[in-house]
N, C-alpha and C. Protein backbone atom coordinates (compact mmCIF):
# COMPACT_ATOMS: atom_id res chain seq x y z
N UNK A 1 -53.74 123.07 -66.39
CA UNK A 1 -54.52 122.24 -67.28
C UNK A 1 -55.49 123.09 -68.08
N UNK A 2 -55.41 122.56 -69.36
CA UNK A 2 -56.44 123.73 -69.96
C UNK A 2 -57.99 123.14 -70.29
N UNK A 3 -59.02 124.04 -70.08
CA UNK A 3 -60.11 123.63 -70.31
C UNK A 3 -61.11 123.22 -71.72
N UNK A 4 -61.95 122.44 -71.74
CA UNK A 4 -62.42 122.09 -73.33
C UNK A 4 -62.29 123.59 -74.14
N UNK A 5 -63.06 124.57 -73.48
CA UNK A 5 -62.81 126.21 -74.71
C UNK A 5 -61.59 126.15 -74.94
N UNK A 6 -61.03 126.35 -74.23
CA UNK A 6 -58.91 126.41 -73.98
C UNK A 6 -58.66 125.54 -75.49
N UNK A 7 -58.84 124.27 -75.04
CA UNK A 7 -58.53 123.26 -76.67
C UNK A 7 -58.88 123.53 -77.85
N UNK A 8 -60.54 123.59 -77.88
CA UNK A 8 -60.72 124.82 -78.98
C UNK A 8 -60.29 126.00 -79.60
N UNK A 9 -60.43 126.79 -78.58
CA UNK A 9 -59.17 128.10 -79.06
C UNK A 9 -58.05 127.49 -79.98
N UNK A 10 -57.65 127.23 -79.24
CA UNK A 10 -55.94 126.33 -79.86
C UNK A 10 -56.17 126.02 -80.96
N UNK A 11 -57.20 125.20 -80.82
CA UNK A 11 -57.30 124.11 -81.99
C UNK A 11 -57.84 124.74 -83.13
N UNK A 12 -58.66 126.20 -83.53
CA UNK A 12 -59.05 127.13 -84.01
C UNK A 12 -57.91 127.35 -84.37
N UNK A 13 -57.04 128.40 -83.86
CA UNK A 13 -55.88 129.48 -83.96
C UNK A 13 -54.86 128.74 -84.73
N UNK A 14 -54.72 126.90 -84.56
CA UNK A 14 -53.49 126.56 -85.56
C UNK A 14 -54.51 125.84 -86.84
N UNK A 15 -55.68 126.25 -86.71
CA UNK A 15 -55.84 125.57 -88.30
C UNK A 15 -56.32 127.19 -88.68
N UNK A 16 -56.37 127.97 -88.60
CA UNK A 16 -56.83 129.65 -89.00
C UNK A 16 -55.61 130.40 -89.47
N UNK A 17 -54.73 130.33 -88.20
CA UNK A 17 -53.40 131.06 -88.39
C UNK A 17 -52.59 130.79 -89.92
N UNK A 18 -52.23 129.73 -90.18
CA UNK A 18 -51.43 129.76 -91.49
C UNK A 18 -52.23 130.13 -92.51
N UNK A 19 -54.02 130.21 -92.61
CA UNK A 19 -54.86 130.66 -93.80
C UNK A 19 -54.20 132.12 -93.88
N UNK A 20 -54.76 132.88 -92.53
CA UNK A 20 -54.33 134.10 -92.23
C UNK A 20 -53.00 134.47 -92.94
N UNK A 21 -51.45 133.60 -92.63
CA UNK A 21 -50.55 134.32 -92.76
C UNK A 21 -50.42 134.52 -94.47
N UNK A 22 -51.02 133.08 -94.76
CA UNK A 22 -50.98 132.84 -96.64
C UNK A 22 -52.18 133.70 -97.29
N UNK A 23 -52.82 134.81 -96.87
CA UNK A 23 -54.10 135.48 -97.51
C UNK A 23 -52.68 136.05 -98.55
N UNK A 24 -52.69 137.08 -98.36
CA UNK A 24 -51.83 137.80 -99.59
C UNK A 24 -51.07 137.06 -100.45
N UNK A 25 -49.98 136.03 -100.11
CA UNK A 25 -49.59 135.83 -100.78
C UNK A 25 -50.32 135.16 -101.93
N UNK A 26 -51.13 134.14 -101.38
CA UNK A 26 -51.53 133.59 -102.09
C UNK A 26 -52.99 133.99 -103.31
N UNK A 27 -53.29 135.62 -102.92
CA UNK A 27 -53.74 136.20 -103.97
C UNK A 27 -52.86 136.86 -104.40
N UNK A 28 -52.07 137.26 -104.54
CA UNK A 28 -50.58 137.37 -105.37
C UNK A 28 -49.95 136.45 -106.55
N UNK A 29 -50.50 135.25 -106.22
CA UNK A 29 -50.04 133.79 -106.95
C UNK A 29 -51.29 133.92 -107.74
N UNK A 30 -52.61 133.58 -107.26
CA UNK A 30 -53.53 133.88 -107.78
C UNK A 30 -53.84 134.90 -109.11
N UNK A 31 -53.34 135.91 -108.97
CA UNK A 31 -53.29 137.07 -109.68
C UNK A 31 -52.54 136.56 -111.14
N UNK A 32 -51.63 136.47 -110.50
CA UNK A 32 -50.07 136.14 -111.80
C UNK A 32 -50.49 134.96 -112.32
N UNK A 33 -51.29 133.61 -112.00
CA UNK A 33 -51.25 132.62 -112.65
C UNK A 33 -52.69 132.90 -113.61
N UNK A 34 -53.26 133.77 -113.61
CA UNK A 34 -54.88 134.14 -114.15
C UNK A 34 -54.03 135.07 -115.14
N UNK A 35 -53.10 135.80 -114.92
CA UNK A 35 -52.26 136.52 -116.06
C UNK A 35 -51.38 135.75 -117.02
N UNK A 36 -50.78 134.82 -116.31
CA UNK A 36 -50.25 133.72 -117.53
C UNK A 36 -50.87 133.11 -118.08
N UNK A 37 -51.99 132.36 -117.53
CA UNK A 37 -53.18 132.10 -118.59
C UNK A 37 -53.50 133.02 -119.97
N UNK A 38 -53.53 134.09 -119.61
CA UNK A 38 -53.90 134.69 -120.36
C UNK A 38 -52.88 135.60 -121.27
N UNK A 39 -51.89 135.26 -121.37
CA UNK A 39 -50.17 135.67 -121.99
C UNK A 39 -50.34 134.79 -122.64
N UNK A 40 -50.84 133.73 -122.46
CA UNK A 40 -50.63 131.76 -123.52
C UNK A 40 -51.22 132.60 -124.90
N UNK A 41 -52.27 132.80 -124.76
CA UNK A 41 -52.53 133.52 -126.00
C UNK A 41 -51.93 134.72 -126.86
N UNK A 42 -51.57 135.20 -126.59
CA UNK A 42 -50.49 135.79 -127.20
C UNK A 42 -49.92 135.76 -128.72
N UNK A 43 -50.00 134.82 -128.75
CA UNK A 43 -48.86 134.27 -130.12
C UNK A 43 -50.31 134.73 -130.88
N UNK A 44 -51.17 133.92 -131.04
CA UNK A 44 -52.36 134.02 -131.73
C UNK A 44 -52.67 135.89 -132.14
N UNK A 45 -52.73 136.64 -130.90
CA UNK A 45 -53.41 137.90 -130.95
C UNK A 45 -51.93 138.75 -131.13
N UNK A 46 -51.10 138.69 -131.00
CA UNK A 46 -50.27 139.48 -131.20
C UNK A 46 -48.78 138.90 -132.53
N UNK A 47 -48.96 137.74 -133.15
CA UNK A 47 -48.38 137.33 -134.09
C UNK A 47 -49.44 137.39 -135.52
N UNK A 48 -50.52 136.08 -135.15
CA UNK A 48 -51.14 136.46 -136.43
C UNK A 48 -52.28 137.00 -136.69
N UNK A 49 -52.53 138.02 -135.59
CA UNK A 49 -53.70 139.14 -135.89
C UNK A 49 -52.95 140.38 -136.51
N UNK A 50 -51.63 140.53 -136.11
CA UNK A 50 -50.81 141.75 -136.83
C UNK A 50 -50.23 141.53 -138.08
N UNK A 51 -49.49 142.60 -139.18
CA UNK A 51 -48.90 142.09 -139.95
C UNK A 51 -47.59 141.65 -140.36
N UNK A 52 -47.10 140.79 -141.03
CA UNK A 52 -45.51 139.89 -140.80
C UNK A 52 -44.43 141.21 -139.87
N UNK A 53 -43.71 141.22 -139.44
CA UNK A 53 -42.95 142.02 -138.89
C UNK A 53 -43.57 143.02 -138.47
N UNK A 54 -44.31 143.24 -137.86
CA UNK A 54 -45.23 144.72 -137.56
C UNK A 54 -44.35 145.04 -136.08
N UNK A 55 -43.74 146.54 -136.12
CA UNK A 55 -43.63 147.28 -135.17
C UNK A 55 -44.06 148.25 -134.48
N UNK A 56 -44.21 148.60 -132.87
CA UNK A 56 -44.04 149.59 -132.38
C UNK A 56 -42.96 150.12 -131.99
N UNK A 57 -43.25 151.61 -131.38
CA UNK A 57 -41.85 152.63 -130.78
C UNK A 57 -42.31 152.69 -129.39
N UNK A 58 -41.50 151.89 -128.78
CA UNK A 58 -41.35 151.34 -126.86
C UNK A 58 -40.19 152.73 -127.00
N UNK A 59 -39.57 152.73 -125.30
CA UNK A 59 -38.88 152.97 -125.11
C UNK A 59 -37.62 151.99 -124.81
N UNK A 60 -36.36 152.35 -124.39
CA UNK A 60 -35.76 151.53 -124.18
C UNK A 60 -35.60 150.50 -123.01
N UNK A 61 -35.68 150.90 -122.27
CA UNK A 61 -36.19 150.77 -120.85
C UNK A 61 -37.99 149.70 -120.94
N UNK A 62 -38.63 149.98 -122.30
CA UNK A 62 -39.57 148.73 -121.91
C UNK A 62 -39.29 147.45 -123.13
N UNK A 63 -38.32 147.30 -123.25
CA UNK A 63 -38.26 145.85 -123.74
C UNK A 63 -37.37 145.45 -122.46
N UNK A 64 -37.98 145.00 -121.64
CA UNK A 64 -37.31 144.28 -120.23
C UNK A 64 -37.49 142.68 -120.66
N UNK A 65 -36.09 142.35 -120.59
CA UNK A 65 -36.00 141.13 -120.76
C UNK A 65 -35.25 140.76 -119.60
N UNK A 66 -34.66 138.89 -119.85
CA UNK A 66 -34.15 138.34 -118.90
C UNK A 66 -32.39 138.88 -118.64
N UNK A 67 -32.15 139.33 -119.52
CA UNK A 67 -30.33 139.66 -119.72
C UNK A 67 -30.46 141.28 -118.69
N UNK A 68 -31.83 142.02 -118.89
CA UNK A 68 -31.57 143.47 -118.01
C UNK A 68 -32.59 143.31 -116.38
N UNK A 69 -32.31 142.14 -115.90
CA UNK A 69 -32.93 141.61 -115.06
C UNK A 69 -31.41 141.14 -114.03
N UNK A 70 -30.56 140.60 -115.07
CA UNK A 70 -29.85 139.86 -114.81
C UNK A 70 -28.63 141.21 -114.58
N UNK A 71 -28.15 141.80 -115.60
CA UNK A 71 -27.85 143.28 -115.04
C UNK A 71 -27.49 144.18 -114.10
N UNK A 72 -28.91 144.56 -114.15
CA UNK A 72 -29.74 145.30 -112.77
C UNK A 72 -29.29 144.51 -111.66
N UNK A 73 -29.35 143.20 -111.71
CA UNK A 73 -28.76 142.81 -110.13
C UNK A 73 -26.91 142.67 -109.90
N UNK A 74 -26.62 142.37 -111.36
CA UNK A 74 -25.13 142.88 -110.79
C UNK A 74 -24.24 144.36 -110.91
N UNK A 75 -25.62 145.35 -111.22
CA UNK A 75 -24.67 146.64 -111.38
C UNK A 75 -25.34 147.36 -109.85
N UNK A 76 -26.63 146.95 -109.40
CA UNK A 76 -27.15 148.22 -108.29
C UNK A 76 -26.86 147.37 -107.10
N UNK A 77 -26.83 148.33 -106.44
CA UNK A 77 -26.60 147.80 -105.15
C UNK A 77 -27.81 147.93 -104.50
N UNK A 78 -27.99 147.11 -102.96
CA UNK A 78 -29.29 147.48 -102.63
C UNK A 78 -30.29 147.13 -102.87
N UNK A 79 -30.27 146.51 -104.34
CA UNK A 79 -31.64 145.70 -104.87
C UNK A 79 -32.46 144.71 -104.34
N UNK A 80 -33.32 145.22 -104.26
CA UNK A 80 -34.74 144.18 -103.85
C UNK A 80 -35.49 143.59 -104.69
N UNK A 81 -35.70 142.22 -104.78
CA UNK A 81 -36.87 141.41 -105.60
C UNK A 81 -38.30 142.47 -105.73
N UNK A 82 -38.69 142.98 -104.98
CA UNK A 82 -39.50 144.01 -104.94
C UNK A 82 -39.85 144.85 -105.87
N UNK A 83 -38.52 145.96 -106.25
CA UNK A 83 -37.96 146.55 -106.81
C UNK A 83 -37.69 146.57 -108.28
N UNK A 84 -37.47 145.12 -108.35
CA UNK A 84 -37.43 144.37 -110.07
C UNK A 84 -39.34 143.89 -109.80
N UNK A 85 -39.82 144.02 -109.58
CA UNK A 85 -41.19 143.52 -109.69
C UNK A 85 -41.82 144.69 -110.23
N UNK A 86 -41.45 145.76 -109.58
CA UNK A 86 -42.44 147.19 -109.76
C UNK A 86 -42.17 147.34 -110.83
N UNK A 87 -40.69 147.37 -111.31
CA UNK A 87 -40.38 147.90 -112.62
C UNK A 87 -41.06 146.99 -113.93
N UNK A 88 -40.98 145.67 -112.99
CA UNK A 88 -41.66 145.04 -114.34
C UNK A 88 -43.22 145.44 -114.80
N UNK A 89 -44.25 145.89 -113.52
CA UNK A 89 -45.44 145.81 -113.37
C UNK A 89 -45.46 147.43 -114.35
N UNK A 90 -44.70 148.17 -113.98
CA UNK A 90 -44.51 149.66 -114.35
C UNK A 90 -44.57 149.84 -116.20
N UNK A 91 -43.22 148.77 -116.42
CA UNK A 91 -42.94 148.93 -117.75
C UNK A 91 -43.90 147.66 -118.54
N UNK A 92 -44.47 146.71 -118.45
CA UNK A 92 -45.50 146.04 -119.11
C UNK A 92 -46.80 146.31 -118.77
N UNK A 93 -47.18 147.58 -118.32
CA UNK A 93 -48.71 148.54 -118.13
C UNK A 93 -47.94 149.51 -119.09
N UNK A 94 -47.11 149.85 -119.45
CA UNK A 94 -46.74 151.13 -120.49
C UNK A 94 -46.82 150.63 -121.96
N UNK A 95 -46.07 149.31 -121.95
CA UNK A 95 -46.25 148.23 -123.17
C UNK A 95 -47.59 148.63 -123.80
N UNK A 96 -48.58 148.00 -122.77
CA UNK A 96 -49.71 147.74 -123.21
C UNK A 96 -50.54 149.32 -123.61
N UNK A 97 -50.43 150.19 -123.31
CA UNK A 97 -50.82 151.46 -123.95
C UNK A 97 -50.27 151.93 -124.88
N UNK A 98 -49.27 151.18 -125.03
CA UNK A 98 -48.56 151.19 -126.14
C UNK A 98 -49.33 150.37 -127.44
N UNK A 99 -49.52 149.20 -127.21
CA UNK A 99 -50.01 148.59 -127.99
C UNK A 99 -51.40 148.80 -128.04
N UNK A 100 -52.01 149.30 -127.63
CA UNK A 100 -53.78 149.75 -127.64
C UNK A 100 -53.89 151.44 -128.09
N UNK A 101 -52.73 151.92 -128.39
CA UNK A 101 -52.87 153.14 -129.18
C UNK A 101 -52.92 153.40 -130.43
N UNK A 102 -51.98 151.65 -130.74
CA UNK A 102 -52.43 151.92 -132.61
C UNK A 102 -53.01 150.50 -132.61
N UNK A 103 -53.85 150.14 -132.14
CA UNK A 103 -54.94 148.90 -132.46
C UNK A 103 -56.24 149.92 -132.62
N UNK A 104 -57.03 149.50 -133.72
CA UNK A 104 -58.24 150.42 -133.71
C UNK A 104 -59.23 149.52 -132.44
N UNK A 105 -60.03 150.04 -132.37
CA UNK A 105 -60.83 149.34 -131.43
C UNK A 105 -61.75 147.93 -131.89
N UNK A 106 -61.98 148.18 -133.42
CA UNK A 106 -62.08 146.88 -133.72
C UNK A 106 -61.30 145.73 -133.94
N UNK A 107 -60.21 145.76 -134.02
CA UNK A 107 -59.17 144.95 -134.19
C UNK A 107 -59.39 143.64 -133.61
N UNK A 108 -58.74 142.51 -134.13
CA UNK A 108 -59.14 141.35 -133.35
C UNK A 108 -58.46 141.20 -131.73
N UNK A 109 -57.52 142.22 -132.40
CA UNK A 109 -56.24 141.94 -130.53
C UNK A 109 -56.94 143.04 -129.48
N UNK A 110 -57.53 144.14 -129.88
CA UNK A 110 -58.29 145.15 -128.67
C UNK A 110 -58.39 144.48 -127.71
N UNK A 111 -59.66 143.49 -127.43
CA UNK A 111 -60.31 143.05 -126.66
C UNK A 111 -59.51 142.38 -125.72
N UNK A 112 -58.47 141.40 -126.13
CA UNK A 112 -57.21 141.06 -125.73
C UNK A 112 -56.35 141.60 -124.98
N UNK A 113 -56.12 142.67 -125.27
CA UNK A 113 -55.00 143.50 -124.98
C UNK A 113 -55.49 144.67 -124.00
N UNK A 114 -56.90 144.91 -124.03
CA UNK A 114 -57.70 145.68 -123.11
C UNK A 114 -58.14 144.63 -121.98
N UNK A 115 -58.20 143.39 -121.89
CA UNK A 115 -58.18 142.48 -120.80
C UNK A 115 -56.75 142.02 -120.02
N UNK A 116 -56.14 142.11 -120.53
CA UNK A 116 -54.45 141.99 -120.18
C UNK A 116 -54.23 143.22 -119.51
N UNK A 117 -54.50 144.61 -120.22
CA UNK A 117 -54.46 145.88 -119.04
C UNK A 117 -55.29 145.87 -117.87
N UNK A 118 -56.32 144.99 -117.47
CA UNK A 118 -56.97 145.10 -116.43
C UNK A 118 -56.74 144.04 -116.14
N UNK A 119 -56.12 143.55 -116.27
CA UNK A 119 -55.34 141.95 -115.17
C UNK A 119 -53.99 142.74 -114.50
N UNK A 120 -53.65 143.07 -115.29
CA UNK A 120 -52.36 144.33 -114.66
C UNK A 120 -52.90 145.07 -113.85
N UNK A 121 -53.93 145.47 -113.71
CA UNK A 121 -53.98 146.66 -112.70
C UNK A 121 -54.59 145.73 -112.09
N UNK A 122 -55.80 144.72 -112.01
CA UNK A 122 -55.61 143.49 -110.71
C UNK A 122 -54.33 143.31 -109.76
N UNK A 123 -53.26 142.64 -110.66
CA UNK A 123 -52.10 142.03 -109.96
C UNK A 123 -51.34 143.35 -109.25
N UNK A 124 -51.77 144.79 -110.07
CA UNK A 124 -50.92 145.62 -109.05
C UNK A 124 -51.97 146.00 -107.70
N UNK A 125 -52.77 145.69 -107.76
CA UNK A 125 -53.57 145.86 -106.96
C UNK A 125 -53.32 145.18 -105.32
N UNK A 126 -52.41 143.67 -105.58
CA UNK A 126 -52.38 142.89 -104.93
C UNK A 126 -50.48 142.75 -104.43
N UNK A 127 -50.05 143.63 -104.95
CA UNK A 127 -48.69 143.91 -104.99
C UNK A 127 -48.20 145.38 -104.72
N UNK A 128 -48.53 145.67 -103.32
CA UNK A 128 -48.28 147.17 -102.99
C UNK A 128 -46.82 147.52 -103.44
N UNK A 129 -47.10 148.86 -104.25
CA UNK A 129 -45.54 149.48 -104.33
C UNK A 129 -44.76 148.90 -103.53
N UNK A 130 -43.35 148.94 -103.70
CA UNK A 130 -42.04 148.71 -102.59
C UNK A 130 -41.83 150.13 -102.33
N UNK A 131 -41.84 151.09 -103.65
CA UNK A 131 -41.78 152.58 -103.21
C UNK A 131 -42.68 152.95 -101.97
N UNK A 132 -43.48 152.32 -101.21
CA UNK A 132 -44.17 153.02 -100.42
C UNK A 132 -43.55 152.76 -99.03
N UNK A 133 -42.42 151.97 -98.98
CA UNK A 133 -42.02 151.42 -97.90
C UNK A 133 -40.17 151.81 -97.81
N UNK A 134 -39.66 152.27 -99.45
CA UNK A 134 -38.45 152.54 -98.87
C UNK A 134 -38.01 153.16 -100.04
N UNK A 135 -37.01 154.30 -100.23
CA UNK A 135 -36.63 154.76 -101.38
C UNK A 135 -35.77 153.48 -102.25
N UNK A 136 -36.69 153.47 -103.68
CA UNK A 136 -35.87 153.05 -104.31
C UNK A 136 -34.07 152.84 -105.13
N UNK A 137 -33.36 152.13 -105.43
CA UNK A 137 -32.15 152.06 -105.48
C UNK A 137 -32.07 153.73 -106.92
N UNK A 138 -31.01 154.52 -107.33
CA UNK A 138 -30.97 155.12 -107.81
C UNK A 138 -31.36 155.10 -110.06
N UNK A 139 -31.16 153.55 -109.64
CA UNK A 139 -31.17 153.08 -111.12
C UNK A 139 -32.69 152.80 -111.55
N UNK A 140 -33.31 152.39 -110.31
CA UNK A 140 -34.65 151.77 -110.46
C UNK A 140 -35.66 153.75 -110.59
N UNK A 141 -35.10 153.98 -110.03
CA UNK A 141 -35.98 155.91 -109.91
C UNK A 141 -35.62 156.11 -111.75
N UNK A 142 -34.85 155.79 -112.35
CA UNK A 142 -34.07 156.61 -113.43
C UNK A 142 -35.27 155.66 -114.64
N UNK A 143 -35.78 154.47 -114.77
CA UNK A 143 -35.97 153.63 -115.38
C UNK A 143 -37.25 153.68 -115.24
N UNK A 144 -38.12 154.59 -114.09
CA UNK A 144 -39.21 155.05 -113.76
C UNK A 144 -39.47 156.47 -114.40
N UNK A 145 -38.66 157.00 -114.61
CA UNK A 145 -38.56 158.27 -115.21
C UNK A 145 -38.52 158.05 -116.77
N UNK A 146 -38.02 157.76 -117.20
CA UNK A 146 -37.62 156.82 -118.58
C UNK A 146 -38.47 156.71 -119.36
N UNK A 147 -39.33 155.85 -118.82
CA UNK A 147 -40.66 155.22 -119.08
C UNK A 147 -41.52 156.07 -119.31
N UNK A 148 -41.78 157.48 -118.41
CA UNK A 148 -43.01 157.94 -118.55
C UNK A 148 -42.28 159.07 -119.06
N UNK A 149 -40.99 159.29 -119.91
CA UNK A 149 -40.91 160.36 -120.09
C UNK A 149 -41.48 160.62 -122.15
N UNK A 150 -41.39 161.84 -122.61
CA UNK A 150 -42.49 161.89 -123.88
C UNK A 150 -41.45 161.52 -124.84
N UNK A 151 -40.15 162.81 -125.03
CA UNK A 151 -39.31 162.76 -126.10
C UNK A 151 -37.89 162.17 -125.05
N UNK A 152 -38.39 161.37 -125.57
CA UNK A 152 -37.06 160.47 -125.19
C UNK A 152 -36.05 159.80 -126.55
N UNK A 153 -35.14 159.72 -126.38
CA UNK A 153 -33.85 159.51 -127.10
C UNK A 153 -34.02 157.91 -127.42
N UNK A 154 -34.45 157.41 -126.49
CA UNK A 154 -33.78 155.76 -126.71
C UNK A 154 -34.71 155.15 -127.41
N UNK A 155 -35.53 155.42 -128.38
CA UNK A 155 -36.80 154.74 -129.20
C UNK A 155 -36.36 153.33 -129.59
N UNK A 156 -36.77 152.18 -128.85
CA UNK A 156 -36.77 151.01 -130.51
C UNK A 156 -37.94 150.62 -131.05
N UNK A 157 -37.78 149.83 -132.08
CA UNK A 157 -39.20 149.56 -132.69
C UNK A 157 -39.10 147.70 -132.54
N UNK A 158 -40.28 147.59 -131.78
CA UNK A 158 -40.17 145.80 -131.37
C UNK A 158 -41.66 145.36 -131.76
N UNK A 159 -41.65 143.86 -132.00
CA UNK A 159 -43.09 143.51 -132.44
C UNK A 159 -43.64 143.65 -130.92
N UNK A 160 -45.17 143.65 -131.21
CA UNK A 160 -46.08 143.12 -129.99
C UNK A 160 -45.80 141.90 -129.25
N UNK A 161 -45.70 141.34 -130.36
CA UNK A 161 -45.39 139.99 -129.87
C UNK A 161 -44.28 139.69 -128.65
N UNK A 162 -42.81 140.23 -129.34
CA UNK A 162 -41.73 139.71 -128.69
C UNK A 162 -41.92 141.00 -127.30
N UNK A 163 -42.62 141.66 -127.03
CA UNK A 163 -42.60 142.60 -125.68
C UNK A 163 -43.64 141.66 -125.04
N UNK A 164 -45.09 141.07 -125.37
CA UNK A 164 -45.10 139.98 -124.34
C UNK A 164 -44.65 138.76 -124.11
N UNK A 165 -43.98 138.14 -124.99
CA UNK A 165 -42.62 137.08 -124.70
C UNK A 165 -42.48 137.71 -123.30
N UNK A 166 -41.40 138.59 -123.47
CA UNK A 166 -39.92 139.46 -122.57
C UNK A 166 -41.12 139.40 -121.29
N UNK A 167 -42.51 139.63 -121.22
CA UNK A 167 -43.43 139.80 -120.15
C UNK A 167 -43.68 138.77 -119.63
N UNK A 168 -43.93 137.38 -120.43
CA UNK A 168 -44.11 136.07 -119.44
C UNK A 168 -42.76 135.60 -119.39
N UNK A 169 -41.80 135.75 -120.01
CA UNK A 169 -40.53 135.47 -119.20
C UNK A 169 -40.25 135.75 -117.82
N UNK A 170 -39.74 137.32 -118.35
CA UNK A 170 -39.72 137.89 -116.86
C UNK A 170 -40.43 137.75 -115.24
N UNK A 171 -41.68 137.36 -115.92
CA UNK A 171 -42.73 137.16 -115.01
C UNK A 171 -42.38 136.17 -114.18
N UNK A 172 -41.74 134.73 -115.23
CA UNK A 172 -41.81 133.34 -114.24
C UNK A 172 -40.50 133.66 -113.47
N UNK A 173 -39.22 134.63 -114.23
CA UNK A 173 -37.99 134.57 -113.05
C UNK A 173 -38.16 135.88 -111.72
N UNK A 174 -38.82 136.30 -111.67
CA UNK A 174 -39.45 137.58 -110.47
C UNK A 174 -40.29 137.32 -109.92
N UNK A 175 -41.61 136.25 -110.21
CA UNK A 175 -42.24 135.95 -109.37
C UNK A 175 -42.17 134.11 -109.10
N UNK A 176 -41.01 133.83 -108.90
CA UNK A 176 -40.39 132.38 -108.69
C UNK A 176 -41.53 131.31 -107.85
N UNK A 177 -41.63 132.33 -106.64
CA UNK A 177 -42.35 131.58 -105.92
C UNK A 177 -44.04 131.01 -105.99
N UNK A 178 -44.57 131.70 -107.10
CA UNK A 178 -46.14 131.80 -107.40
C UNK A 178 -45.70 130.58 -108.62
N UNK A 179 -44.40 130.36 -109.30
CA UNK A 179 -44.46 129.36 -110.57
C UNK A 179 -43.72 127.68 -109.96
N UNK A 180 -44.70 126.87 -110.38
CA UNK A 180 -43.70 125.55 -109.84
C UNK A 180 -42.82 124.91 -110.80
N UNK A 181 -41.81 124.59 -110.68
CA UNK A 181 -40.51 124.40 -111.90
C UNK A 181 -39.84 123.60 -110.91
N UNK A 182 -39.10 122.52 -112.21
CA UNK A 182 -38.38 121.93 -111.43
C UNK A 182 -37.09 122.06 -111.29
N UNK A 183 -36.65 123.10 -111.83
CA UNK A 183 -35.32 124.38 -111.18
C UNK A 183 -35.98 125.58 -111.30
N UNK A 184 -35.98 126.08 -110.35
CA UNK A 184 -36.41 127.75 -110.66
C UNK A 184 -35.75 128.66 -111.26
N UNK A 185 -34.60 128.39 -110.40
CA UNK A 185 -32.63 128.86 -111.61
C UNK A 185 -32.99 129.04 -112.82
N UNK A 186 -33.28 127.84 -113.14
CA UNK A 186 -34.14 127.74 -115.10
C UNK A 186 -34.48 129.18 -115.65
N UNK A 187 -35.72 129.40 -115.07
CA UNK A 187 -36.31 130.55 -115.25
C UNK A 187 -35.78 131.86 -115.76
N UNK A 188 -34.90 131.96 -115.06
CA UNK A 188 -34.02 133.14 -115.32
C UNK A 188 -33.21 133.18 -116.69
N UNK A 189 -33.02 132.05 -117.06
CA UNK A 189 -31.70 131.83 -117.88
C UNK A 189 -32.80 131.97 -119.27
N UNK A 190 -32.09 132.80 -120.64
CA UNK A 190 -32.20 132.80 -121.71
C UNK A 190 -32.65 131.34 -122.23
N UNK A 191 -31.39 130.68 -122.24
CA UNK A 191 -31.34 129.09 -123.38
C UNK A 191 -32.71 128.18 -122.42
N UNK A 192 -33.28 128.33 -121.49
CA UNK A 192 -34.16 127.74 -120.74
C UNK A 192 -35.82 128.20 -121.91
N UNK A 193 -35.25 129.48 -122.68
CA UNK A 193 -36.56 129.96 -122.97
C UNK A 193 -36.75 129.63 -124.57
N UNK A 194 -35.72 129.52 -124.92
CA UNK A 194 -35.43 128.88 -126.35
C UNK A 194 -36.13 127.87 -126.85
């Protein structure tokens, strides 16, 4: 028979325990939904603060959209949700130095686009590497390299705009579980984004 402390305990440990098991994730969710908030704007600071067709030179490897998402999972083997997360976190923090290298600092989008880089390094904050736990698949190392490399071959020139599109896309089909939809499937798919 257990005693009144005994019940307590218990009765502690099952209303504590599931806070406990949901801490991370749920600053994880936290993170990403304070970042989509702040992607909504977008159109405004990165359509009509720039001029009609205005480009940068990304690499190829950072216009990550939903079609090299989709890809990546039927060419590597081995792949982890993880894995497509880093790369995304990797290549839309490169975006954005991208785009804050030719914004002067007065610009109307700076301020914008210098708050969006420190929501990124928030959410990676709250999203430990997968690299720290297991070698990545061979394609995901190559696409990491890619990215940070100087003279690279694969230059395109894409608006601001449509690289954070490809960023809150991607976002809602990789981090499924932090977005509520009433197919999640959705997410993933192109004509869903149309």
């Amino acid at each position: 028979q257990l005693s009144t402390t005994d019940w307590l305990w218990t009765a502690c440990l099952i209303c504590v325990l599931p806070l406990v098991l949901m801490t991370p994730r749920t600053a994880q969710c936290t993170s990403l939904k304070t970042l989509e908030n702040k992607l909504i704007g977008r159109r405004r600071n990165m359509k009509h603060n720039l001029p009609i067709n205005y480009t940068i030179r990304v690499h190829y490897e950072e216009v990550f959209k939903l079609s090299n998402i989709s890809r990546l999972r039927a060419r590597v083997e081995d792949l982890e949700d993880g894995d497509l997360q880093d790369v995304w976190l990797l290549v839309n923090q490169e975006v954005l130095k991208r785009i804050l290298r030719v914004l002067p600092v007065r610009h109307p989008s700076y301020k914008y686009t210098t708050d969006l880089e420190d929501l990124f390094r928030k959410v990676q904050q709250v999203f430990p590497p997968q690299t720290d736990e297991r070698e990545p698949p061979e394609r995901i190392e190559e696409i990491y390299k890619r990215v940070k490399e100087i003279d690279s071959k694969g230059w395109r020139f894409v608006t601001p705009k449509s690289l954070l599109d490809n960023c809150y896309r991607t976002m809602h089909c990789l981090f499924k579980d932090c977005f509520s939809s009433e197919d999640r499937e959705q997410d993933c798919e192109y004509k869903h984004w149309q």
